[in-house]
PDB file of N, CA and C in Angstrom:
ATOM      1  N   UNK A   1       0.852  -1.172   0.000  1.00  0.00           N
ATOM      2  CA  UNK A   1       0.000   0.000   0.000  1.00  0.00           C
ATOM      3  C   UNK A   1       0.901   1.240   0.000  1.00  0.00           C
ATOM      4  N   UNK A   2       0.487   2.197  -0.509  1.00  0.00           N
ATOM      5  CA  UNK A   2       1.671   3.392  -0.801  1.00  0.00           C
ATOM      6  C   UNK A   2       0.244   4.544  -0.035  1.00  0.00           C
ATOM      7  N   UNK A   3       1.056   5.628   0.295  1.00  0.00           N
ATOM      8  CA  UNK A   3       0.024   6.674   1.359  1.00  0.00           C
ATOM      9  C   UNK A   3       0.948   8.143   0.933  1.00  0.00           C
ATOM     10  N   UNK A   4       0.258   9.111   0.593  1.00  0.00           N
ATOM     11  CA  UNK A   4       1.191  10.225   0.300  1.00  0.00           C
ATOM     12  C   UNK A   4       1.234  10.571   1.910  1.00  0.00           C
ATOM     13  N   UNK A   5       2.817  11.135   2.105  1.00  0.00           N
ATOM     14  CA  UNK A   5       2.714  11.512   3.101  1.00  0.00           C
ATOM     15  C   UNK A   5       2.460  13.212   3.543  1.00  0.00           C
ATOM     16  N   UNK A   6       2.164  13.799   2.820  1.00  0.00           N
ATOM     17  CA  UNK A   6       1.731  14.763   2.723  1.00  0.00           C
ATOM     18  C   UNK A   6      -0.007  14.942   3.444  1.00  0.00           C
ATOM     19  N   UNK A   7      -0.672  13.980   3.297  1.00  0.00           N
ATOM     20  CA  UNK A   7      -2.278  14.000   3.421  1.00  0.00           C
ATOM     21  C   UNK A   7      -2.332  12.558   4.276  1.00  0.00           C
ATOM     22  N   UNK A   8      -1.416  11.709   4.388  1.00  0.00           N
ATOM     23  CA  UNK A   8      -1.863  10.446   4.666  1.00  0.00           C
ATOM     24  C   UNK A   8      -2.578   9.268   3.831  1.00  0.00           C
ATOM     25  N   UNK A   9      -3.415   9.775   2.743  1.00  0.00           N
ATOM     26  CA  UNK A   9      -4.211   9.257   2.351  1.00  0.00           C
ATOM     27  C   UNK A   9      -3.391   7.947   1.158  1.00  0.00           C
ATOM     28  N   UNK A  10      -4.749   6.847   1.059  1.00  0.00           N
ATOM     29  CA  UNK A  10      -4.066   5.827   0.525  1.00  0.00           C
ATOM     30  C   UNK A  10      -4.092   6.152  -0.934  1.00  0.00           C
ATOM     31  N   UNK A  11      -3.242   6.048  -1.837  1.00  0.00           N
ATOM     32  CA  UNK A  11      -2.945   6.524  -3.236  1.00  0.00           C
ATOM     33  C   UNK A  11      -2.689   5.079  -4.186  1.00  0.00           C
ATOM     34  N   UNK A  12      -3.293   5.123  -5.065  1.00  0.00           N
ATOM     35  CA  UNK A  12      -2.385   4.041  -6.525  1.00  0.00           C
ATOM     36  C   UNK A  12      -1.927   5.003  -7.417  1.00  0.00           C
ATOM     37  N   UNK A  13      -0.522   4.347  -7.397  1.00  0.00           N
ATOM     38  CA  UNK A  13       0.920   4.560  -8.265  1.00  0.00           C
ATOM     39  C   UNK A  13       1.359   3.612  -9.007  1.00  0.00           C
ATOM     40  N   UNK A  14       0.922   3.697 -10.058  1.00  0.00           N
ATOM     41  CA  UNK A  14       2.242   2.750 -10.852  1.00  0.00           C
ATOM     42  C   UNK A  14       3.582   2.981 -11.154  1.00  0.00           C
ATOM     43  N   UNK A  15       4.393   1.736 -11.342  1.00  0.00           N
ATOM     44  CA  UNK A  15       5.757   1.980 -11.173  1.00  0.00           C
ATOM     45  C   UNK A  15       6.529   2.841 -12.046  1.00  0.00           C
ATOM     46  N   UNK A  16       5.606   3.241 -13.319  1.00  0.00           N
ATOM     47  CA  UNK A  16       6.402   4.126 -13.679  1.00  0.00           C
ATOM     48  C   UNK A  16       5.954   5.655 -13.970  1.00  0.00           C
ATOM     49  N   UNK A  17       5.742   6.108 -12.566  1.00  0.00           N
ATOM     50  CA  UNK A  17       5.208   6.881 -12.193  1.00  0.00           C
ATOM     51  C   UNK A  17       6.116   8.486 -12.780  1.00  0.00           C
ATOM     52  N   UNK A  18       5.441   9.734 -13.245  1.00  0.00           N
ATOM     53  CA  UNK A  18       6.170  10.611 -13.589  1.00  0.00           C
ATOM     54  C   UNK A  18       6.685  11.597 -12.575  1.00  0.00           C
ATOM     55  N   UNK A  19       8.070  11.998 -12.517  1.00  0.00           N
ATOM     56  CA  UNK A  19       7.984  13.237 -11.659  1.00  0.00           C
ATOM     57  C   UNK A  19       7.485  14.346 -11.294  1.00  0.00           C
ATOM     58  N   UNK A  20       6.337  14.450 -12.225  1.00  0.00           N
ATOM     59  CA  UNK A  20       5.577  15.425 -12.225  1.00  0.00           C
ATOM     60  C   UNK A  20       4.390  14.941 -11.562  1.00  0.00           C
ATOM     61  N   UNK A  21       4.205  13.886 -11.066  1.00  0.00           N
ATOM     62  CA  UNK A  21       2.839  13.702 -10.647  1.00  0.00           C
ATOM     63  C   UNK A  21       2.307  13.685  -9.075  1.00  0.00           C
ATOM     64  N   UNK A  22       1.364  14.284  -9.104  1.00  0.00           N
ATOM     65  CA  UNK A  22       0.654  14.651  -7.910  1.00  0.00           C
ATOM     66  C   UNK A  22      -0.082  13.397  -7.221  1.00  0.00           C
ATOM     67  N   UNK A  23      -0.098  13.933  -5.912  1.00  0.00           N
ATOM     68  CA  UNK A  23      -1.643  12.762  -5.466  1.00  0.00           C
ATOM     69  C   UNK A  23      -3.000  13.651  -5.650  1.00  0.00           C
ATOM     70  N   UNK A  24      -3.576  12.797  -5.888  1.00  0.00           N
ATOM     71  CA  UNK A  24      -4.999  12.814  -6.401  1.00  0.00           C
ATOM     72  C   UNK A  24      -5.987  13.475  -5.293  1.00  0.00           C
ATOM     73  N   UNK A  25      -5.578  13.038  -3.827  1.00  0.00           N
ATOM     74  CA  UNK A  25      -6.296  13.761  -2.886  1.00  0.00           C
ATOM     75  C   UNK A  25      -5.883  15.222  -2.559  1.00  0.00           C
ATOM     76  N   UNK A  26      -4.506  15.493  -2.040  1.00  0.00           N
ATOM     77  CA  UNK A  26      -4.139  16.663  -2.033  1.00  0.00           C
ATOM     78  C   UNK A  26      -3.556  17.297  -3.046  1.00  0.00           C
ATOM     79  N   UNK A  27      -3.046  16.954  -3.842  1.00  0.00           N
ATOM     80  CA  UNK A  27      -2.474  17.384  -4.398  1.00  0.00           C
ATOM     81  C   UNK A  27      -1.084  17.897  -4.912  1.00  0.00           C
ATOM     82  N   UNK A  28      -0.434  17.731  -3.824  1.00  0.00           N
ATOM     83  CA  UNK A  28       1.072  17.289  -3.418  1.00  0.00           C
ATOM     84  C   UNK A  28       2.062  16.857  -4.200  1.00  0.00           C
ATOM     85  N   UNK A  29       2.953  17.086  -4.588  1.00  0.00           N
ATOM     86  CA  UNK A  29       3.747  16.218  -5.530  1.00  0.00           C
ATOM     87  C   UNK A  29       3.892  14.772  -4.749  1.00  0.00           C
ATOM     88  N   UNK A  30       4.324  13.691  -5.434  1.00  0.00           N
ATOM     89  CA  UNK A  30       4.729  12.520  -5.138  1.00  0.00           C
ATOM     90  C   UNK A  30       5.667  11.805  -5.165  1.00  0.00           C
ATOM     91  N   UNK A  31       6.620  12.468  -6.021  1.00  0.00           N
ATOM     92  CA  UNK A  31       8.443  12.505  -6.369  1.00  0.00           C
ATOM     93  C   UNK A  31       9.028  13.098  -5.245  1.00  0.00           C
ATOM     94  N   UNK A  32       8.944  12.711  -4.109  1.00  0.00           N
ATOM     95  CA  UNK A  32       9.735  13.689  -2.702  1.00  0.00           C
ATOM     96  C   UNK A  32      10.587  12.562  -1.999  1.00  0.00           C
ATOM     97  N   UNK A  33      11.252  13.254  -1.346  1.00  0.00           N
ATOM     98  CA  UNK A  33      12.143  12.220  -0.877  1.00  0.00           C
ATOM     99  C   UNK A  33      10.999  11.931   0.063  1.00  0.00           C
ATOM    100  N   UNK A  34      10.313  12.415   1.125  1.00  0.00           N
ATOM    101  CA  UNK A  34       9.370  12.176   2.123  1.00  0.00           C
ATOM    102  C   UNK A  34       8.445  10.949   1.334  1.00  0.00           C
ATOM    103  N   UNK A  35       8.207  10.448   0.274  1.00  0.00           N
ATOM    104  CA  UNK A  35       7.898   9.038  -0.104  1.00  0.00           C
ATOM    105  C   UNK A  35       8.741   8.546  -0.496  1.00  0.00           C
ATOM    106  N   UNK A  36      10.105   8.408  -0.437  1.00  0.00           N
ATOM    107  CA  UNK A  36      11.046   7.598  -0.753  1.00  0.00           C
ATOM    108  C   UNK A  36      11.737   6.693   0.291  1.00  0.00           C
ATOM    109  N   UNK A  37      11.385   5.633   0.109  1.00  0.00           N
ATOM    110  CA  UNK A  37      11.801   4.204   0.897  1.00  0.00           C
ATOM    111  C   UNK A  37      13.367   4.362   1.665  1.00  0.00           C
ATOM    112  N   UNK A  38      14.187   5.252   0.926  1.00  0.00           N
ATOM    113  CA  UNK A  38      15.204   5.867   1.128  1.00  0.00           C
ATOM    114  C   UNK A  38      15.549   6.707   2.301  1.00  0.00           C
ATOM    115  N   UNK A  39      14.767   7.446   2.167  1.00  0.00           N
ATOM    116  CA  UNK A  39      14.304   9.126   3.508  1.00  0.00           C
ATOM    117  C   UNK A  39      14.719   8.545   4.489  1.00  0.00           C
ATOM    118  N   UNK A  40      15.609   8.864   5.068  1.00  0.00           N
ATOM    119  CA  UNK A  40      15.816   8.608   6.942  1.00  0.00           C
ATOM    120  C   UNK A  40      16.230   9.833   7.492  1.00  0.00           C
ATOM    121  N   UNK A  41      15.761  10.312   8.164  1.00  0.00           N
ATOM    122  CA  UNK A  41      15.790  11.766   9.118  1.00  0.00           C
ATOM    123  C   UNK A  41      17.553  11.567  10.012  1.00  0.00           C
ATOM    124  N   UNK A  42      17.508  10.311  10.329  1.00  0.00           N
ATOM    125  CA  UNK A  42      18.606  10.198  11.013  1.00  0.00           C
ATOM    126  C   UNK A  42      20.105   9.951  10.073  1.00  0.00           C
ATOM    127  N   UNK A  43      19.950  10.207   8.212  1.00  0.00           N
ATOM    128  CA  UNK A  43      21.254   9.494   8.015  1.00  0.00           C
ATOM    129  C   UNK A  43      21.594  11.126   7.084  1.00  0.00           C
ATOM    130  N   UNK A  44      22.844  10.221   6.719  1.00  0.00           N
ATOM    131  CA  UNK A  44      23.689  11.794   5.982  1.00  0.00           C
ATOM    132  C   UNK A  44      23.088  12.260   4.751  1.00  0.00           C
ATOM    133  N   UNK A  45      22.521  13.393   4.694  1.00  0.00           N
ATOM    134  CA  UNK A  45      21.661  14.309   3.504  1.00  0.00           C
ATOM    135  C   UNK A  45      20.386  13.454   3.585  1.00  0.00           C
ATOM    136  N   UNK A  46      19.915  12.987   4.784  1.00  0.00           N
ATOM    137  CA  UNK A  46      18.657  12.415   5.598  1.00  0.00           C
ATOM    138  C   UNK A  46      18.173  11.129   4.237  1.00  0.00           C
ATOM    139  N   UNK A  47      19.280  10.710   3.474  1.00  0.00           N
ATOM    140  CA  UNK A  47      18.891   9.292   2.516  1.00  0.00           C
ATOM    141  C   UNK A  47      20.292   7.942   3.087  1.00  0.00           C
ATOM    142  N   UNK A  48      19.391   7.434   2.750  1.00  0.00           N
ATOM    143  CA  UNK A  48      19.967   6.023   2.467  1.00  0.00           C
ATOM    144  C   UNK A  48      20.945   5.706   1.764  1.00  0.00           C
ATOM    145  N   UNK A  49      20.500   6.063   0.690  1.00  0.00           N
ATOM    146  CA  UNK A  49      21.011   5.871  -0.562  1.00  0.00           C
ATOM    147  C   UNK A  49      23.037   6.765  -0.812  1.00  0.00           C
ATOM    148  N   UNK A  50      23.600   6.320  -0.472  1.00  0.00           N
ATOM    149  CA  UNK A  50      25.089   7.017  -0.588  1.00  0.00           C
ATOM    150  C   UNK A  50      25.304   7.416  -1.946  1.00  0.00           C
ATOM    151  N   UNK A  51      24.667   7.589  -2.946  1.00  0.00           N
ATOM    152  CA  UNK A  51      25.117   7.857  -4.273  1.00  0.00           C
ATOM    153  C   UNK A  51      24.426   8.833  -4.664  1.00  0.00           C
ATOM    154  N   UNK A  52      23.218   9.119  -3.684  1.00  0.00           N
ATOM    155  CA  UNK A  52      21.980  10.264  -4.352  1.00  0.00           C
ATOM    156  C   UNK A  52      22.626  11.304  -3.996  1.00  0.00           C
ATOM    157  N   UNK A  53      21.985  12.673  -5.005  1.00  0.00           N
ATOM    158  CA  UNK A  53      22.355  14.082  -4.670  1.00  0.00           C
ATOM    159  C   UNK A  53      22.109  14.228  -3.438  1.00  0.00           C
ATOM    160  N   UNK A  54      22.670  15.543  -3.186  1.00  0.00           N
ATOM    161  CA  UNK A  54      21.850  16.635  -2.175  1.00  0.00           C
ATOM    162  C   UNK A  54      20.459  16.969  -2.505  1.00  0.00           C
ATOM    163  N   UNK A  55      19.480  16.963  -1.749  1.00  0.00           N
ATOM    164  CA  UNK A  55      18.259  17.461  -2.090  1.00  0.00           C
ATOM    165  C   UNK A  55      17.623  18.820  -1.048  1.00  0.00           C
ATOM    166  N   UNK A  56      17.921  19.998  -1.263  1.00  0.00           N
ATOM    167  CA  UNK A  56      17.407  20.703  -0.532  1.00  0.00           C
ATOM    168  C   UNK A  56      16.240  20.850  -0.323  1.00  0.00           C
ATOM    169  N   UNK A  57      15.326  20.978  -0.556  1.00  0.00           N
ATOM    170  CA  UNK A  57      13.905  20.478  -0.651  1.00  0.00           C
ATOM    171  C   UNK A  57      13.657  19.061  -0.439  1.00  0.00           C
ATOM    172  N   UNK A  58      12.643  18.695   0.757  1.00  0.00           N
ATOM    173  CA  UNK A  58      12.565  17.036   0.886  1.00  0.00           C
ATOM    174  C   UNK A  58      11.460  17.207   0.696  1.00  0.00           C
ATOM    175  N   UNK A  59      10.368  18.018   0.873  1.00  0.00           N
ATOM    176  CA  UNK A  59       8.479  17.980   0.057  1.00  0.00           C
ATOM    177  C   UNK A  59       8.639  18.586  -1.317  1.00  0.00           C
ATOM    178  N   UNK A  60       8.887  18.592  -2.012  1.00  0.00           N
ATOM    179  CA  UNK A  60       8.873  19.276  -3.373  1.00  0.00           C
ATOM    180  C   UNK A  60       9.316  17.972  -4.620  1.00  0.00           C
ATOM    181  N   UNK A  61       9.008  17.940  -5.343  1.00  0.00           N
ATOM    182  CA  UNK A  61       9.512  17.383  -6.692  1.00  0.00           C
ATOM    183  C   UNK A  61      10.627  17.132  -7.108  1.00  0.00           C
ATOM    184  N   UNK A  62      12.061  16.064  -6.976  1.00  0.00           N
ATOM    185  CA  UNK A  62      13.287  16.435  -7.242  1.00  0.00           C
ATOM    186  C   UNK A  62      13.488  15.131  -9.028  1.00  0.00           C
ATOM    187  N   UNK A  63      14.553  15.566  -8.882  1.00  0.00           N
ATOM    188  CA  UNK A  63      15.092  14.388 -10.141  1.00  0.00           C
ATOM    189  C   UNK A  63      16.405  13.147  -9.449  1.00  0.00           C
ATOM    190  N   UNK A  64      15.599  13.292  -8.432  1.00  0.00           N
ATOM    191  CA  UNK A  64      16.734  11.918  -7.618  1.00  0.00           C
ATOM    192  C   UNK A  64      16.329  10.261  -8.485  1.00  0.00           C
ATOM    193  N   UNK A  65      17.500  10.144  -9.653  1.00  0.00           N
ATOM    194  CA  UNK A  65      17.251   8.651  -9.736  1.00  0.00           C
ATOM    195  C   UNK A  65      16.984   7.426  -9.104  1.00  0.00           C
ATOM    196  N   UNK A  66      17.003   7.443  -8.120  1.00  0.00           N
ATOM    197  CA  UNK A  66      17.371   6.276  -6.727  1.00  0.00           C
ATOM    198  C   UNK A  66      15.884   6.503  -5.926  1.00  0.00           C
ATOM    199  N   UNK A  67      14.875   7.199  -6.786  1.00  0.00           N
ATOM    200  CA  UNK A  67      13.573   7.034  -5.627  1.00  0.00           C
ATOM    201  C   UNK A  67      12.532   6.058  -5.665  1.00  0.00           C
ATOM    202  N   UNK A  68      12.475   5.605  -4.338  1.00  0.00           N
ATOM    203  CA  UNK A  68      11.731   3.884  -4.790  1.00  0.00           C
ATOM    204  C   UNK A  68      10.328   4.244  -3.947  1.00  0.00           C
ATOM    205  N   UNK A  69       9.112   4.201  -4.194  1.00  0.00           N
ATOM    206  CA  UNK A  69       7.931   4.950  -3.128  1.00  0.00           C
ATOM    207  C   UNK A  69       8.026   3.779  -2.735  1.00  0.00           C
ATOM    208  N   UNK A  70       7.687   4.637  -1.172  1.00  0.00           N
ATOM    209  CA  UNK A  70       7.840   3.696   0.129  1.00  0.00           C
ATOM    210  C   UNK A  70       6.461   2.965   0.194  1.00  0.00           C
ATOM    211  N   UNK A  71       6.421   1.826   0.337  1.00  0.00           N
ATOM    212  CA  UNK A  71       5.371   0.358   0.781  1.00  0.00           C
ATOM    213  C   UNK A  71       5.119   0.425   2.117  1.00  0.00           C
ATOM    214  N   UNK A  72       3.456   0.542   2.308  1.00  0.00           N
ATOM    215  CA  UNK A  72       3.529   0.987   3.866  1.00  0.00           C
ATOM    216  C   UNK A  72       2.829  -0.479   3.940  1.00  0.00           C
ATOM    217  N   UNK A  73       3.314  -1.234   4.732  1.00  0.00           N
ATOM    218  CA  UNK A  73       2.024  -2.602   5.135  1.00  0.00           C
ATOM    219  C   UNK A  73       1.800  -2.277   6.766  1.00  0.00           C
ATOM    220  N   UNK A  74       0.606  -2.600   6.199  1.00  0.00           N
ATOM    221  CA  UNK A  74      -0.194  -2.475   7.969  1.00  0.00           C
ATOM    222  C   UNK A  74      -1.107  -3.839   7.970  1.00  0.00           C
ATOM    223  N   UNK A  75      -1.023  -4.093   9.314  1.00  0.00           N
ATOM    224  CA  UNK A  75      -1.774  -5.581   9.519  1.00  0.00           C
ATOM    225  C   UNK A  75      -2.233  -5.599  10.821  1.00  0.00           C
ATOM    226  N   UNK A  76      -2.784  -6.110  11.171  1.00  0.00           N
ATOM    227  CA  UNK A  76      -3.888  -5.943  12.614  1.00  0.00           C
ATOM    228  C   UNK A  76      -2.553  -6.430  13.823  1.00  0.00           C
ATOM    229  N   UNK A  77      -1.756  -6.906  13.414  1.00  0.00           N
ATOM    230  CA  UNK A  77      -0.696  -7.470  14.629  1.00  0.00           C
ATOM    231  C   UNK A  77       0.558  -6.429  14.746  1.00  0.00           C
ATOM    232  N   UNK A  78       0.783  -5.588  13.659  1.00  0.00           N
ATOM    233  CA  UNK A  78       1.580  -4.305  13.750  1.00  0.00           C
ATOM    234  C   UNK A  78       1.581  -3.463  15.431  1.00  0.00           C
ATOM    235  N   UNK A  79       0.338  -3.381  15.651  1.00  0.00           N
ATOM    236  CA  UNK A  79       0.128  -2.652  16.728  1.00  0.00           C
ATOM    237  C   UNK A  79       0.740  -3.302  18.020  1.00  0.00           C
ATOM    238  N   UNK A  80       0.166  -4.722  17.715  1.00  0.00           N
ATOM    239  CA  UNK A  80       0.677  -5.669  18.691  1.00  0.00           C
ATOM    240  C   UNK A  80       2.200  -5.647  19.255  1.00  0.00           C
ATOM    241  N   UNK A  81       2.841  -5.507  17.486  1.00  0.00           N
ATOM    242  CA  UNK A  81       4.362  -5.853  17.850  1.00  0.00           C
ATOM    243  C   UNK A  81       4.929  -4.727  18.015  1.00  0.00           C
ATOM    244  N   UNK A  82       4.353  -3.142  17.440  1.00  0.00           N
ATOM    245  CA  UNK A  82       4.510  -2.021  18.047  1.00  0.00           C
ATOM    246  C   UNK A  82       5.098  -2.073  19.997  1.00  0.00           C
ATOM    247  N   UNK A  83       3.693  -2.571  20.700  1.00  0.00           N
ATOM    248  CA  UNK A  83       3.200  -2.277  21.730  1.00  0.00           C
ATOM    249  C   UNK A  83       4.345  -3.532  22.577  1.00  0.00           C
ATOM    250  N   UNK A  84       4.540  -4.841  22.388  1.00  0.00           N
ATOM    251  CA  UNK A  84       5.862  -5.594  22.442  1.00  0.00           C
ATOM    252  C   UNK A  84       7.183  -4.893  22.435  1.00  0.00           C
ATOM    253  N   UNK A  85       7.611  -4.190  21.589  1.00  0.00           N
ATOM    254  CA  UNK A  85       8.698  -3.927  21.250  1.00  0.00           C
ATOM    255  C   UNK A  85       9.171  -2.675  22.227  1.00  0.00           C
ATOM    256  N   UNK A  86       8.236  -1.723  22.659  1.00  0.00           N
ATOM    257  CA  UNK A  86       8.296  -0.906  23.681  1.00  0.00           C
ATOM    258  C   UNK A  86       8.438  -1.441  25.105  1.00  0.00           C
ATOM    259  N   UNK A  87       7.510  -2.134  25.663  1.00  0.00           N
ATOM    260  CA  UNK A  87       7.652  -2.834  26.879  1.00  0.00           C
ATOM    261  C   UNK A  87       9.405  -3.361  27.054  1.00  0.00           C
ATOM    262  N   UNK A  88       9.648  -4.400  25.945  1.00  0.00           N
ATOM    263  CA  UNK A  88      11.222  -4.926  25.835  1.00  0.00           C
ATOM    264  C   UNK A  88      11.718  -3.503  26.207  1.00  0.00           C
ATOM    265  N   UNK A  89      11.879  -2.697  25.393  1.00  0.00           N
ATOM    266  CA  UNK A  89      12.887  -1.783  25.615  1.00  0.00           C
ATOM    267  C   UNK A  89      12.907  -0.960  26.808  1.00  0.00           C
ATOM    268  N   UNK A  90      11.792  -0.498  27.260  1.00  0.00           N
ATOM    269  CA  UNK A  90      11.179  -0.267  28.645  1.00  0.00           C
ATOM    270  C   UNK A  90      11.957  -1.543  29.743  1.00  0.00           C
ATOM    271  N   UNK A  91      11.904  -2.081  28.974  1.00  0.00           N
ATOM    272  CA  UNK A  91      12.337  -3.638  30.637  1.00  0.00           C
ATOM    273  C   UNK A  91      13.901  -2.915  30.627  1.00  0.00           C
ATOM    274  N   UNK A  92      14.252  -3.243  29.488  1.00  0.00           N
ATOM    275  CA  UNK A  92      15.920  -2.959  28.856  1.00  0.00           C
ATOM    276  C   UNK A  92      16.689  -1.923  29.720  1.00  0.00           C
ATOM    277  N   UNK A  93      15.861  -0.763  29.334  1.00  0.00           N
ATOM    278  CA  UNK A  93      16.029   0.344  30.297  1.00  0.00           C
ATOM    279  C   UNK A  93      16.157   0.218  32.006  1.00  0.00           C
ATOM    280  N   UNK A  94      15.632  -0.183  32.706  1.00  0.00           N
ATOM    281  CA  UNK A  94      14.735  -0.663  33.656  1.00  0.00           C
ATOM    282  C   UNK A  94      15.811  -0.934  34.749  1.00  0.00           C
ATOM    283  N   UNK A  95      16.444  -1.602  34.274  1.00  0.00           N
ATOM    284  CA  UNK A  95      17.574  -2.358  35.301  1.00  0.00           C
ATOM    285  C   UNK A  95      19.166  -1.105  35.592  1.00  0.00           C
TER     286      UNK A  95
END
């Protein structure tokens, strides 16, 4: 399932999607690093990817070859293992 993150909302994209293209609900571009499977807030020029440009703009439209839209799966036990995975680390802490 792919979700612009701009609106949240659930979107169909095909894979060969143009850089010019918007989501359908807001309106938003969809070429951003902020849907790119790539995007990590925590790494250097906040991608993954070690070969991509600089992107000064991360909501806007870029020409980064390396953008793969991010696959969101959600499943009724997500929450579960969410809510698991905190407690562990909570225990972790703890001592």
């Amino acid at each position: 399932m792919k979700r612009c993150v701009l609106c949240k909302k659930e979107i169909e994209v095909d894979k060969y999607f143009s850089r010019k293209a918007v989501c359908p609900k807001c309106g938003g571009d969809l070429h951003i690093c902020l849907n790119c499977r790539f995007y990590s807030e925590s790494s250097h020029n906040k991608c993954l990817e070690p070969r991509a440009e600089f992107q000064r703009t991360r909501d806007k439209a870029n020409f980064c070859d390396y953008f793969v839209f991010k696959e969101i799966i959600v499943t009724a036990s997500v929450g579960k293992e969410i809510e698991t995975a905190k407690k562990r680390l909570e225990e972790l802490f703890k001592k």
